[in-house]
Protein backbone atom coordinates (compact mmCIF):
# COMPACT_ATOMS: atom_id res chain seq x y z
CA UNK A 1 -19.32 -5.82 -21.83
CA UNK A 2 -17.06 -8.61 -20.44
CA UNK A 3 -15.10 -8.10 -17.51
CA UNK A 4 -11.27 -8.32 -17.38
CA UNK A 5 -10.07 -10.87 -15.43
CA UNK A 6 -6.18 -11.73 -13.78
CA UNK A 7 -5.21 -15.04 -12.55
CA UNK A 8 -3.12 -15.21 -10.07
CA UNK A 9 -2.25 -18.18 -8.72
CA UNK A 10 -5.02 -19.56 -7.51
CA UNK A 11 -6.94 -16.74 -7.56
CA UNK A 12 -8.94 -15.05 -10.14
CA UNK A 13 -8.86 -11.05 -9.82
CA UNK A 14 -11.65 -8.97 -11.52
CA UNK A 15 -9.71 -6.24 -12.93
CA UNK A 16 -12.90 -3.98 -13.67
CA UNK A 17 -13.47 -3.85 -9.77
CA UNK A 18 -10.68 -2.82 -8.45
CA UNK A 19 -10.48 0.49 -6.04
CA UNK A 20 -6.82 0.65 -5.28
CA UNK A 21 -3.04 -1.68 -4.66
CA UNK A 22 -1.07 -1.28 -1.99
CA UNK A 23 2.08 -2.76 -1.30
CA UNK A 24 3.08 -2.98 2.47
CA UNK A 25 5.96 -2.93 4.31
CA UNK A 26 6.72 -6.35 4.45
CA UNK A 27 5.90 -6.51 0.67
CA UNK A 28 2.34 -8.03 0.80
CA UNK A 29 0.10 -6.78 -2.27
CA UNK A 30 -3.12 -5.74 -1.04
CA UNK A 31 -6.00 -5.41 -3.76
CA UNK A 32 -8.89 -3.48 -2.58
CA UNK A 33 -12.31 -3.54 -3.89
CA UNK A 34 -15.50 -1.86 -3.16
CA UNK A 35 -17.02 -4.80 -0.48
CA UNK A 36 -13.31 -6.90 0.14
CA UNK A 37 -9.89 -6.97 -0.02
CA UNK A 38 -7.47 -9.87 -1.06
CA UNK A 39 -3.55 -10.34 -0.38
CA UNK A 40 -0.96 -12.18 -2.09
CA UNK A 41 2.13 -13.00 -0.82
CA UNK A 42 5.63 -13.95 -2.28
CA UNK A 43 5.73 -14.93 -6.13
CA UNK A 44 2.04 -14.22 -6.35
CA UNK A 45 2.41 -10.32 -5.00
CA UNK A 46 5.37 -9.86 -6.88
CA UNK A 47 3.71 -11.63 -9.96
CA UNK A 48 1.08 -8.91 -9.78
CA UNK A 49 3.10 -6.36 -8.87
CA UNK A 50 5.10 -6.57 -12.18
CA UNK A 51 2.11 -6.89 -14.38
CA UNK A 52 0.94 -3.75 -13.09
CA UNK A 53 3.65 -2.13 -13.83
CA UNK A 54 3.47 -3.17 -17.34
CA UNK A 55 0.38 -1.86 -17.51
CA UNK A 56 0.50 1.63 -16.44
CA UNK A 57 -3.29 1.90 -16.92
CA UNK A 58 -3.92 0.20 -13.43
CA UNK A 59 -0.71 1.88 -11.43
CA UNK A 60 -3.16 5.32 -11.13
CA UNK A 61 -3.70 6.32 -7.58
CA UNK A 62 -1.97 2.95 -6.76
CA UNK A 63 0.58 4.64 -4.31
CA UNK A 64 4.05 5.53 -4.55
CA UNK A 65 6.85 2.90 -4.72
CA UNK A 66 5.28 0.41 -7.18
């Protein structure tokens, strides 16, 4: 099976290993997996931010206010 993959930026986000998304206070996007965590800030959060929206599969147990 082939993992799903996200670029963002430049970053390239392994959708498959994703635990949860936060989005903090100041409006950072926080990606948490299993062994790390990434940020993105600005256009790149937001960027994210919107595509997870538009796919509600990924907004589970993401938090409230997303």
């Amino acid at each position: 099976m082939m993992s799903r993959l996200l670029r963002v930026g430049d970053k390239v986000i392994n959708l498959d290993n994703i635990e949860y998304i936060v989005r903090e206070d100041d409006g950072v996007v926080r990606i948490h997996f299993i062994h790390a965590d990434i940020a993105l800030w600005n256009e790149q959060g937001e960027a994210f931010r919107q595509w997870v929206l538009s796919n509600a599969g990924y907004c589970e147990g993401s938090g409230e206010g997303w």
